[in-house]
PDB file of N, CA and C in Angstrom:
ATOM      1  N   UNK A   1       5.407  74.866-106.512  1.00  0.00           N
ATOM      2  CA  UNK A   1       6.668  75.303-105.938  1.00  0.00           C
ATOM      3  C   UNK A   1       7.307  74.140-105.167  1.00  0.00           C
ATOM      4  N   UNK A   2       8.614  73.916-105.174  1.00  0.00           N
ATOM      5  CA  UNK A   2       9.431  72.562-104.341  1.00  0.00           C
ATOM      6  C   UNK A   2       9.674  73.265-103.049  1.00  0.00           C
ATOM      7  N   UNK A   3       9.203  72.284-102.119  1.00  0.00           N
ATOM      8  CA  UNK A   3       9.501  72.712-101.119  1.00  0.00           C
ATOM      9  C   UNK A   3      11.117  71.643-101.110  1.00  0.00           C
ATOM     10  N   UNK A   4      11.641  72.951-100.169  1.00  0.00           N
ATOM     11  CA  UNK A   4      13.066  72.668 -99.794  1.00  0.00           C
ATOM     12  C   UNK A   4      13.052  71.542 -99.117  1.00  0.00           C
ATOM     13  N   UNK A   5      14.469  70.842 -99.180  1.00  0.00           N
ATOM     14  CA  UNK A   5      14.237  69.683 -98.117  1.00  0.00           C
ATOM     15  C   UNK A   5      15.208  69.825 -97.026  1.00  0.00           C
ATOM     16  N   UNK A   6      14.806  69.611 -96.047  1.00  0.00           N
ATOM     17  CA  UNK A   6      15.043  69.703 -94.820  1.00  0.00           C
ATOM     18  C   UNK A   6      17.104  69.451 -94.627  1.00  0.00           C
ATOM     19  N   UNK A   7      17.544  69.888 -93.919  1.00  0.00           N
ATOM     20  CA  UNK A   7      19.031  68.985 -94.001  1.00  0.00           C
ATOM     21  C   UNK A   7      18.778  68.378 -92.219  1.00  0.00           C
ATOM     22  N   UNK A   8      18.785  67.076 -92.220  1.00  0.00           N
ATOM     23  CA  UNK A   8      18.705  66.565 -91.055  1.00  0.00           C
ATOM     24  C   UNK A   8      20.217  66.497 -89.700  1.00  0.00           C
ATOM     25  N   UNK A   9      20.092  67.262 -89.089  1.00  0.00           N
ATOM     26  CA  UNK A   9      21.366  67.575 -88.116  1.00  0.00           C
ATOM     27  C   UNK A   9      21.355  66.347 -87.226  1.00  0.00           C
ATOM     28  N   UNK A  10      22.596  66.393 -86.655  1.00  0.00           N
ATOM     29  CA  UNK A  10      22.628  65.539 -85.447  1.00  0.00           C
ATOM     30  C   UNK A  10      23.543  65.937 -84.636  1.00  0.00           C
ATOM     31  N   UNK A  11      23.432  65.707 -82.817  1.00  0.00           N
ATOM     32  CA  UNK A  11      24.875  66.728 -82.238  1.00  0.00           C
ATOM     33  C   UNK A  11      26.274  65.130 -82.186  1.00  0.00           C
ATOM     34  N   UNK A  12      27.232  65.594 -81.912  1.00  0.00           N
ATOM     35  CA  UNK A  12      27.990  64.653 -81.911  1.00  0.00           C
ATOM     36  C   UNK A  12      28.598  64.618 -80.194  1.00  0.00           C
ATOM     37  N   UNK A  13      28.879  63.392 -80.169  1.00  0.00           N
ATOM     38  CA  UNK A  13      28.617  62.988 -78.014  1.00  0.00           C
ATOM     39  C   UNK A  13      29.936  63.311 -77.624  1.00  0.00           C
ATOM     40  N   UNK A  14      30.572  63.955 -78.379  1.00  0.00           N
ATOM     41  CA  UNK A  14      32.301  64.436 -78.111  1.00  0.00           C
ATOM     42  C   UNK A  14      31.672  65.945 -77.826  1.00  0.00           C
ATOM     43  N   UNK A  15      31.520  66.754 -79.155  1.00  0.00           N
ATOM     44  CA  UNK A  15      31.513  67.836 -78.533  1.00  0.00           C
ATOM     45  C   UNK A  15      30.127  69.044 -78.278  1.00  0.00           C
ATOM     46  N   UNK A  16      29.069  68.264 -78.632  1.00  0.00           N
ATOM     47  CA  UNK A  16      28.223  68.366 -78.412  1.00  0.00           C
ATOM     48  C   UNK A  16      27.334  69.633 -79.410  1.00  0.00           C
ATOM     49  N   UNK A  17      28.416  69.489 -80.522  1.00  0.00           N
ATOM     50  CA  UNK A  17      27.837  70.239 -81.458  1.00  0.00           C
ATOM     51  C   UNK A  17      26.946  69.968 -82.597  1.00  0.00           C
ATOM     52  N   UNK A  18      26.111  70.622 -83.224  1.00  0.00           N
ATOM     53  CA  UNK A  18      25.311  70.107 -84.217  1.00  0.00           C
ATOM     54  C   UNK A  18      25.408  70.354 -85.367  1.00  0.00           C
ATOM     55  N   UNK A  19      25.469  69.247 -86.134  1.00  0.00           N
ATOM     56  CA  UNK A  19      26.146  69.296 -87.653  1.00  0.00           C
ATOM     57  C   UNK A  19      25.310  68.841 -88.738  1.00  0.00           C
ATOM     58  N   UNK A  20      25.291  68.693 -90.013  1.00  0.00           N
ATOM     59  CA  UNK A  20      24.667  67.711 -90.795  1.00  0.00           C
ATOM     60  C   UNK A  20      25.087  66.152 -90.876  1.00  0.00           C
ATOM     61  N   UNK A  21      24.043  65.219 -90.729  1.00  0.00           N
ATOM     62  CA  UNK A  21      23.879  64.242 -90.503  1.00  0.00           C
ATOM     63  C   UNK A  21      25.327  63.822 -91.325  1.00  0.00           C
ATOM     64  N   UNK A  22      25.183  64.189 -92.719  1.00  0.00           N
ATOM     65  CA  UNK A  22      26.063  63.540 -93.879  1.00  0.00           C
ATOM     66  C   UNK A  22      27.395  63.890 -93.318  1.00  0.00           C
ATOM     67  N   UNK A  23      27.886  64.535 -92.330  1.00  0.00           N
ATOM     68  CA  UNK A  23      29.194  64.945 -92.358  1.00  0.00           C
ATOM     69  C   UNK A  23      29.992  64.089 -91.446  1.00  0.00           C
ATOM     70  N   UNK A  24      29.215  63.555 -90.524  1.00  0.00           N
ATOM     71  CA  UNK A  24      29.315  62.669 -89.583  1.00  0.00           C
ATOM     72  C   UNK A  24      29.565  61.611 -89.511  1.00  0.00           C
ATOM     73  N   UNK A  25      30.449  60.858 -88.535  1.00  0.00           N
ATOM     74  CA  UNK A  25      30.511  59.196 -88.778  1.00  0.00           C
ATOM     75  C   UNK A  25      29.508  58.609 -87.633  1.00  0.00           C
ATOM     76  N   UNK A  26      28.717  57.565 -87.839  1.00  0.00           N
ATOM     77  CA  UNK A  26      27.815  56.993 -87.022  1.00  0.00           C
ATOM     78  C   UNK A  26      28.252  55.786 -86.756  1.00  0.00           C
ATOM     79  N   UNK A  27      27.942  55.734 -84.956  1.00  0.00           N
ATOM     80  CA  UNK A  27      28.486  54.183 -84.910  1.00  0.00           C
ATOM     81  C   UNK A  27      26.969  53.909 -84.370  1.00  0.00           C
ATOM     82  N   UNK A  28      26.664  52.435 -84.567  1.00  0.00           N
ATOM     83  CA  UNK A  28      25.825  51.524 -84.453  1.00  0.00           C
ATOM     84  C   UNK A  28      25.453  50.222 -83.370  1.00  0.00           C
ATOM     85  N   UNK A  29      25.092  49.996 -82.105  1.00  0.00           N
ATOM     86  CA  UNK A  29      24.669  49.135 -81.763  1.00  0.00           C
ATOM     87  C   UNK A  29      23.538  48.602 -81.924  1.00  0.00           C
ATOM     88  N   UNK A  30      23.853  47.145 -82.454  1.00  0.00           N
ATOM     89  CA  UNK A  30      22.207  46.532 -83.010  1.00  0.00           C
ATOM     90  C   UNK A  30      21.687  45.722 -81.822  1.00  0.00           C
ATOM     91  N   UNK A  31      20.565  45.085 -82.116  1.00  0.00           N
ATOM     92  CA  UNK A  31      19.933  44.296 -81.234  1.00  0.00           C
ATOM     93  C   UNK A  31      20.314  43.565 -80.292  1.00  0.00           C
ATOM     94  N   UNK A  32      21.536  42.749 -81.230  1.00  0.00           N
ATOM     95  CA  UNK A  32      22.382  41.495 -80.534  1.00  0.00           C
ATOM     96  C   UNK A  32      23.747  42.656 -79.399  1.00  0.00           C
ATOM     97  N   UNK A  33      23.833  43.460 -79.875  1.00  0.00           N
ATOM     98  CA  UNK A  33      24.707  44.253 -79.083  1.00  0.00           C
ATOM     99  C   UNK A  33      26.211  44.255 -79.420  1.00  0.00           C
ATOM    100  N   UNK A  34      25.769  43.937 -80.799  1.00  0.00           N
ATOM    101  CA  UNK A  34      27.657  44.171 -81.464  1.00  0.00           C
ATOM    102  C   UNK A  34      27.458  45.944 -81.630  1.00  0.00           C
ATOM    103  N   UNK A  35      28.581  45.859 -81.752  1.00  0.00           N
ATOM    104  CA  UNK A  35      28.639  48.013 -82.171  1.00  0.00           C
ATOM    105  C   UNK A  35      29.728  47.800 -83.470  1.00  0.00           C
ATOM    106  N   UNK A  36      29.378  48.639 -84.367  1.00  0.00           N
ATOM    107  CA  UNK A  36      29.875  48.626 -85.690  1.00  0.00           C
ATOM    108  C   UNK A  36      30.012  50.062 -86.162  1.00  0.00           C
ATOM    109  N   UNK A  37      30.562  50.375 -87.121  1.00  0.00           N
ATOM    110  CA  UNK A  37      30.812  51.909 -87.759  1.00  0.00           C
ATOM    111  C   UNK A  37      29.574  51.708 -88.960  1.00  0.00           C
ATOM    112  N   UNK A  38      28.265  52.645 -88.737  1.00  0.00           N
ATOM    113  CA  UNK A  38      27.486  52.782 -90.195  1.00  0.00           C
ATOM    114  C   UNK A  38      27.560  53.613 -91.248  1.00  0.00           C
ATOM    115  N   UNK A  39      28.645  53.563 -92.298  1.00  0.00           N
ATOM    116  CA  UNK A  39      28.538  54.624 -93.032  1.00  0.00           C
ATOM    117  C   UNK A  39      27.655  54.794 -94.101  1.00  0.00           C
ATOM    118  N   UNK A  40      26.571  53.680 -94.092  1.00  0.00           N
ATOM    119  CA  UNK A  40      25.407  54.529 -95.107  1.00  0.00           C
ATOM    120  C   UNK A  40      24.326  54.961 -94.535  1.00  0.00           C
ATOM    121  N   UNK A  41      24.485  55.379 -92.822  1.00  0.00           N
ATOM    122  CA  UNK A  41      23.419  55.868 -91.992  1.00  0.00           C
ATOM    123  C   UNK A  41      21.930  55.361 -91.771  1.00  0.00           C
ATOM    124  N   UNK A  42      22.169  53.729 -92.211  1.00  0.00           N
ATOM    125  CA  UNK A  42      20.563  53.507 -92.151  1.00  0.00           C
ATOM    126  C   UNK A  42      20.574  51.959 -91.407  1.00  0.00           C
ATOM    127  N   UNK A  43      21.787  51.844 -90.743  1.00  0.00           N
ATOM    128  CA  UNK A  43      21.852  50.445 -90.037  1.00  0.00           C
ATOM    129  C   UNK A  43      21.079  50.471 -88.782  1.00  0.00           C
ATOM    130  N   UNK A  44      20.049  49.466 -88.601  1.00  0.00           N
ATOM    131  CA  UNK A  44      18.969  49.411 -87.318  1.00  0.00           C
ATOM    132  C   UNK A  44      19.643  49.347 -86.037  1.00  0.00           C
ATOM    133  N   UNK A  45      18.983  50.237 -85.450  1.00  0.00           N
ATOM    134  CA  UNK A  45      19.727  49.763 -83.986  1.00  0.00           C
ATOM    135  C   UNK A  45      19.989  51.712 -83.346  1.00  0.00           C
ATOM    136  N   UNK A  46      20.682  51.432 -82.026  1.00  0.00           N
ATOM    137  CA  UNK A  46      20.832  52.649 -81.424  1.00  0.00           C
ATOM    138  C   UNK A  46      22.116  53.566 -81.728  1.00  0.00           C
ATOM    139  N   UNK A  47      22.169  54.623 -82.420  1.00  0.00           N
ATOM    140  CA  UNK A  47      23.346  55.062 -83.283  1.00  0.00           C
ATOM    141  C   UNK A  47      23.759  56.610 -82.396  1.00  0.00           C
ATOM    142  N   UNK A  48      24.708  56.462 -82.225  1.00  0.00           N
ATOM    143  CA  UNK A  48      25.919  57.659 -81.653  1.00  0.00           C
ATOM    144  C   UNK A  48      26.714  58.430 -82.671  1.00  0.00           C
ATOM    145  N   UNK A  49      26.543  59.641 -82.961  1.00  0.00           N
ATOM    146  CA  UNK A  49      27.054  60.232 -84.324  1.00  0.00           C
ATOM    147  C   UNK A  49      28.296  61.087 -83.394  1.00  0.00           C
ATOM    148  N   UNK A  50      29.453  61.263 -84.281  1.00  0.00           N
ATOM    149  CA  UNK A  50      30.610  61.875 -84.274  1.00  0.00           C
ATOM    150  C   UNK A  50      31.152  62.457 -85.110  1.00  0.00           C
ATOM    151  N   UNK A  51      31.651  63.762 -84.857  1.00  0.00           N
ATOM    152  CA  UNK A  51      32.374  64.576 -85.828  1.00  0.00           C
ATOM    153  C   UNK A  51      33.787  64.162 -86.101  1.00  0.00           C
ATOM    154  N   UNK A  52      33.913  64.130 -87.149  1.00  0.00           N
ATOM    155  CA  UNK A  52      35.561  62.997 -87.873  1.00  0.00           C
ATOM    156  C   UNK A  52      36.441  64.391 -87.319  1.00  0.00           C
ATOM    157  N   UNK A  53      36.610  65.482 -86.370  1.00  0.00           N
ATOM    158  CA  UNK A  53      37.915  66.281 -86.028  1.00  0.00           C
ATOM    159  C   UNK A  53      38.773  65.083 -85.342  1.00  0.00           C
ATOM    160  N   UNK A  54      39.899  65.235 -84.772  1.00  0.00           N
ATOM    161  CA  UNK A  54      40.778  64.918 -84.139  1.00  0.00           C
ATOM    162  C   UNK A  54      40.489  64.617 -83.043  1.00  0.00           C
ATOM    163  N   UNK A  55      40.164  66.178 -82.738  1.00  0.00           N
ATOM    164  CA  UNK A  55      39.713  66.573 -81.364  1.00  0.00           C
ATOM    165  C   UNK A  55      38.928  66.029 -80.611  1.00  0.00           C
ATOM    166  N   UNK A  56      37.659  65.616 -81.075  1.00  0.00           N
ATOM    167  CA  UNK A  56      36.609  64.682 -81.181  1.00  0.00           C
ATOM    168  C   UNK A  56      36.607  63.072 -80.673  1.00  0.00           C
ATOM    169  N   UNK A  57      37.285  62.778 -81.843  1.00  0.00           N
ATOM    170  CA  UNK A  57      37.878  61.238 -81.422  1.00  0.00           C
ATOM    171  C   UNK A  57      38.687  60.937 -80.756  1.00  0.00           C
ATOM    172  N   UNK A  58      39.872  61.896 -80.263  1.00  0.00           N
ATOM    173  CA  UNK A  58      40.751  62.030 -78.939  1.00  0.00           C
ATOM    174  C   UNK A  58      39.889  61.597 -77.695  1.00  0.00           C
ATOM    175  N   UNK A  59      38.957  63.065 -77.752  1.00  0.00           N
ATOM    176  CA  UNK A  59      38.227  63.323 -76.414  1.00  0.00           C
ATOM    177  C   UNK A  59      36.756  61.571 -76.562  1.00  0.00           C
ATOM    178  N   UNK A  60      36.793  61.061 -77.622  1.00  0.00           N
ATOM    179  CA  UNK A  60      35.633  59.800 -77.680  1.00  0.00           C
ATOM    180  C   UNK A  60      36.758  58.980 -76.730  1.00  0.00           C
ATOM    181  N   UNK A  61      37.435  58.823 -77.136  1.00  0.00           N
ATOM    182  CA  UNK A  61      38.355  57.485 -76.863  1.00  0.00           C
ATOM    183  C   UNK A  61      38.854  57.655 -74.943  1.00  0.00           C
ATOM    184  N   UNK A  62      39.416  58.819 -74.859  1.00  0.00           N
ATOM    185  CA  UNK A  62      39.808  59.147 -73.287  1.00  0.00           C
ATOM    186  C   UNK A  62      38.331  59.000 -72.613  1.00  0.00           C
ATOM    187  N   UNK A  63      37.553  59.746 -72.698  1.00  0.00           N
ATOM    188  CA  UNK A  63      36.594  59.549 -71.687  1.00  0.00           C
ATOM    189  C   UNK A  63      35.962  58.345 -71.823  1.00  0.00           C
ATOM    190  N   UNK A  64      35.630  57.646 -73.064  1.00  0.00           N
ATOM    191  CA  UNK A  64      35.032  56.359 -73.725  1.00  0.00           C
ATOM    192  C   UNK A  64      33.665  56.459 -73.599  1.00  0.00           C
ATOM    193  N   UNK A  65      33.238  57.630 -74.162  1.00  0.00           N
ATOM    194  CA  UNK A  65      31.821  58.206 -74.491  1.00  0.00           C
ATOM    195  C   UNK A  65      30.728  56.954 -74.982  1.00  0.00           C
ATOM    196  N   UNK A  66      31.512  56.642 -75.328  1.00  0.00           N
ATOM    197  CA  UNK A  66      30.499  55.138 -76.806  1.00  0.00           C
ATOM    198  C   UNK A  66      30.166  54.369 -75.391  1.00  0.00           C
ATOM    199  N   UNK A  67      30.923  53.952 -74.155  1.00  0.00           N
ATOM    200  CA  UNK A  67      30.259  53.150 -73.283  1.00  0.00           C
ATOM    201  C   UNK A  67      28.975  54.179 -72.589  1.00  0.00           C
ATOM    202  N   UNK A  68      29.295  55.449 -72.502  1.00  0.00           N
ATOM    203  CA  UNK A  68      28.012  56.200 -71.740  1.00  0.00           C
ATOM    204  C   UNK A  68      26.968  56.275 -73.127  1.00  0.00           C
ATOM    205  N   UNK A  69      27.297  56.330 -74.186  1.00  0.00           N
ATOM    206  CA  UNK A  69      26.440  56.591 -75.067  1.00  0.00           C
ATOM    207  C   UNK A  69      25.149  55.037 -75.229  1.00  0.00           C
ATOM    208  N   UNK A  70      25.727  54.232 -75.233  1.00  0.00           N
ATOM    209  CA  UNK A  70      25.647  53.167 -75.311  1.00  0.00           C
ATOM    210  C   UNK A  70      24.922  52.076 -73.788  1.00  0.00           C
ATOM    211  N   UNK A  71      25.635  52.877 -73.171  1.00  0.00           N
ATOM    212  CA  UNK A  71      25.582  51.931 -71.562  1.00  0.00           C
ATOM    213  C   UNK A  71      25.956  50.673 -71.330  1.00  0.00           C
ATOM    214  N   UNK A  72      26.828  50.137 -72.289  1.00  0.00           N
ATOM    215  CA  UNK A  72      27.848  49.105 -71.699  1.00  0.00           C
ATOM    216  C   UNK A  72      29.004  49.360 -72.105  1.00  0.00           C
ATOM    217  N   UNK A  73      29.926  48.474 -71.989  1.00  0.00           N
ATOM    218  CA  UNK A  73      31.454  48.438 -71.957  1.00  0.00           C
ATOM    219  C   UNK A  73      31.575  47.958 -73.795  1.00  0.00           C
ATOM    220  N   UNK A  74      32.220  49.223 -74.047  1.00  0.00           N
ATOM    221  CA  UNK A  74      32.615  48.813 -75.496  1.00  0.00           C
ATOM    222  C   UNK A  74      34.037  48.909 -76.016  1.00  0.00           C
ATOM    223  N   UNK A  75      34.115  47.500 -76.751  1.00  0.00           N
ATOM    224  CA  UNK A  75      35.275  46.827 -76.825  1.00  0.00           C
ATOM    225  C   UNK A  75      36.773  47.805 -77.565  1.00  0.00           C
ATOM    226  N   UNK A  76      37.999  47.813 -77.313  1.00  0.00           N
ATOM    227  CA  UNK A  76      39.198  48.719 -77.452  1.00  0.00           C
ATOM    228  C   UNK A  76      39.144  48.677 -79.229  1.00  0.00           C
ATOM    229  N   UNK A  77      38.911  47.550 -79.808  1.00  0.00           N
ATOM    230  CA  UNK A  77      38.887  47.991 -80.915  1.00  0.00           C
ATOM    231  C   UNK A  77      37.660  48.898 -81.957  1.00  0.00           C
ATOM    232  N   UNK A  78      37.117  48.984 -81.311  1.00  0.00           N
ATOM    233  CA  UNK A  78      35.692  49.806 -81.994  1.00  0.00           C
ATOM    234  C   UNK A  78      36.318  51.466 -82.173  1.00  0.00           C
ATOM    235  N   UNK A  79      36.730  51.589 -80.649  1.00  0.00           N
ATOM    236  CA  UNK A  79      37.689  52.957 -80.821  1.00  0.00           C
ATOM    237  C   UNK A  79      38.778  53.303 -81.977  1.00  0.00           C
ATOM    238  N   UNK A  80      39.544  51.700 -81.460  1.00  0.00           N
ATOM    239  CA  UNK A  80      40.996  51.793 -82.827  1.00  0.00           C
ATOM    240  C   UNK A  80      39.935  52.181 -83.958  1.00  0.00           C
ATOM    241  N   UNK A  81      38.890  51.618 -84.696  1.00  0.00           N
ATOM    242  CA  UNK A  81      38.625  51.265 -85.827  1.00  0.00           C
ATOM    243  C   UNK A  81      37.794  53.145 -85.887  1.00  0.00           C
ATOM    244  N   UNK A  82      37.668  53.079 -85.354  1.00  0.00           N
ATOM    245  CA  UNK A  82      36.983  54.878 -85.498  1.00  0.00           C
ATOM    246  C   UNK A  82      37.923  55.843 -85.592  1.00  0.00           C
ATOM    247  N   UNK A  83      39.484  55.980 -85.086  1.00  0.00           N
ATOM    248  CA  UNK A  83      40.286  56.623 -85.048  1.00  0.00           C
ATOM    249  C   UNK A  83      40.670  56.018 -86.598  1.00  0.00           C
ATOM    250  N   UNK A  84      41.151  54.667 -86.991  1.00  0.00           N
ATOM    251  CA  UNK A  84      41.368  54.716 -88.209  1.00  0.00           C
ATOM    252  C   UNK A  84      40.711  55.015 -89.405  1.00  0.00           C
ATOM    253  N   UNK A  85      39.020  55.014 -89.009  1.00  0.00           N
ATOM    254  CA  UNK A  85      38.023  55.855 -90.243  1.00  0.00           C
ATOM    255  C   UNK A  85      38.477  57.518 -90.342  1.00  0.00           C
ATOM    256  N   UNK A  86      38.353  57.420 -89.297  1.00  0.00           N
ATOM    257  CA  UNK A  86      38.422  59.032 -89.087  1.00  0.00           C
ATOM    258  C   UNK A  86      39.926  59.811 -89.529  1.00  0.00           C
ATOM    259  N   UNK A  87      40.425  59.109 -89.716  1.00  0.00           N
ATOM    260  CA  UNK A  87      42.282  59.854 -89.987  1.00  0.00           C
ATOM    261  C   UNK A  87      42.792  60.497 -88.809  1.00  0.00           C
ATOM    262  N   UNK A  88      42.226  60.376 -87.767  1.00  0.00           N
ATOM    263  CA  UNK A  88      43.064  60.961 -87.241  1.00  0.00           C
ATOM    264  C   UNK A  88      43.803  59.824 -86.246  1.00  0.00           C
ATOM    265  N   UNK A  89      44.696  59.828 -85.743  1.00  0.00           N
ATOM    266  CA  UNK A  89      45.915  59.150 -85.343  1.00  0.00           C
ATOM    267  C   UNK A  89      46.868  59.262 -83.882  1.00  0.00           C
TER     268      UNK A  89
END
């Protein structure tokens, strides 16, 4: 018999809900401490997942979650570049 496979969730640091991993956009800080957008979910390093709503990336960008997520100061365009993955505007 196949066992089922698991669907791996993750909550997102906007609204603190829990979703499937795949639905999500993940951002990435690696070693050196650049932060990047991972969209094939397997880039090394400490990863902050977000739900692509509006709502979401509004509320990422005003409070600037990615620096608490993260714990340093992360740079204005990482935001732009997540609002432009994300479509919303």
């Amino acid at each position: 018999m196949p066992q089922e496979r698991k669907i791996p969730m993750r909550t997102c640091i906007a609204c603190r809900e829990e979703k499937p991993k795949r639905d999500m956009l993940r951002v990435v800080k690696n070693n050196a401490g650049e932060i990047s957008l991972d969209f094939s979910g397997k880039m090394a390093g400490r990863g902050a997942y977000l739900c692509c709503s509006e709502a979401c990336v509004k509320k990422l960008r005003k409070y600037r979650l990615l620096n608490k997520a993260f714990s340093c100061e992360v740079p204005e365009e990482v935001y732009a570049r997540i609002e432009e993955e994300s479509g919303a505007s």
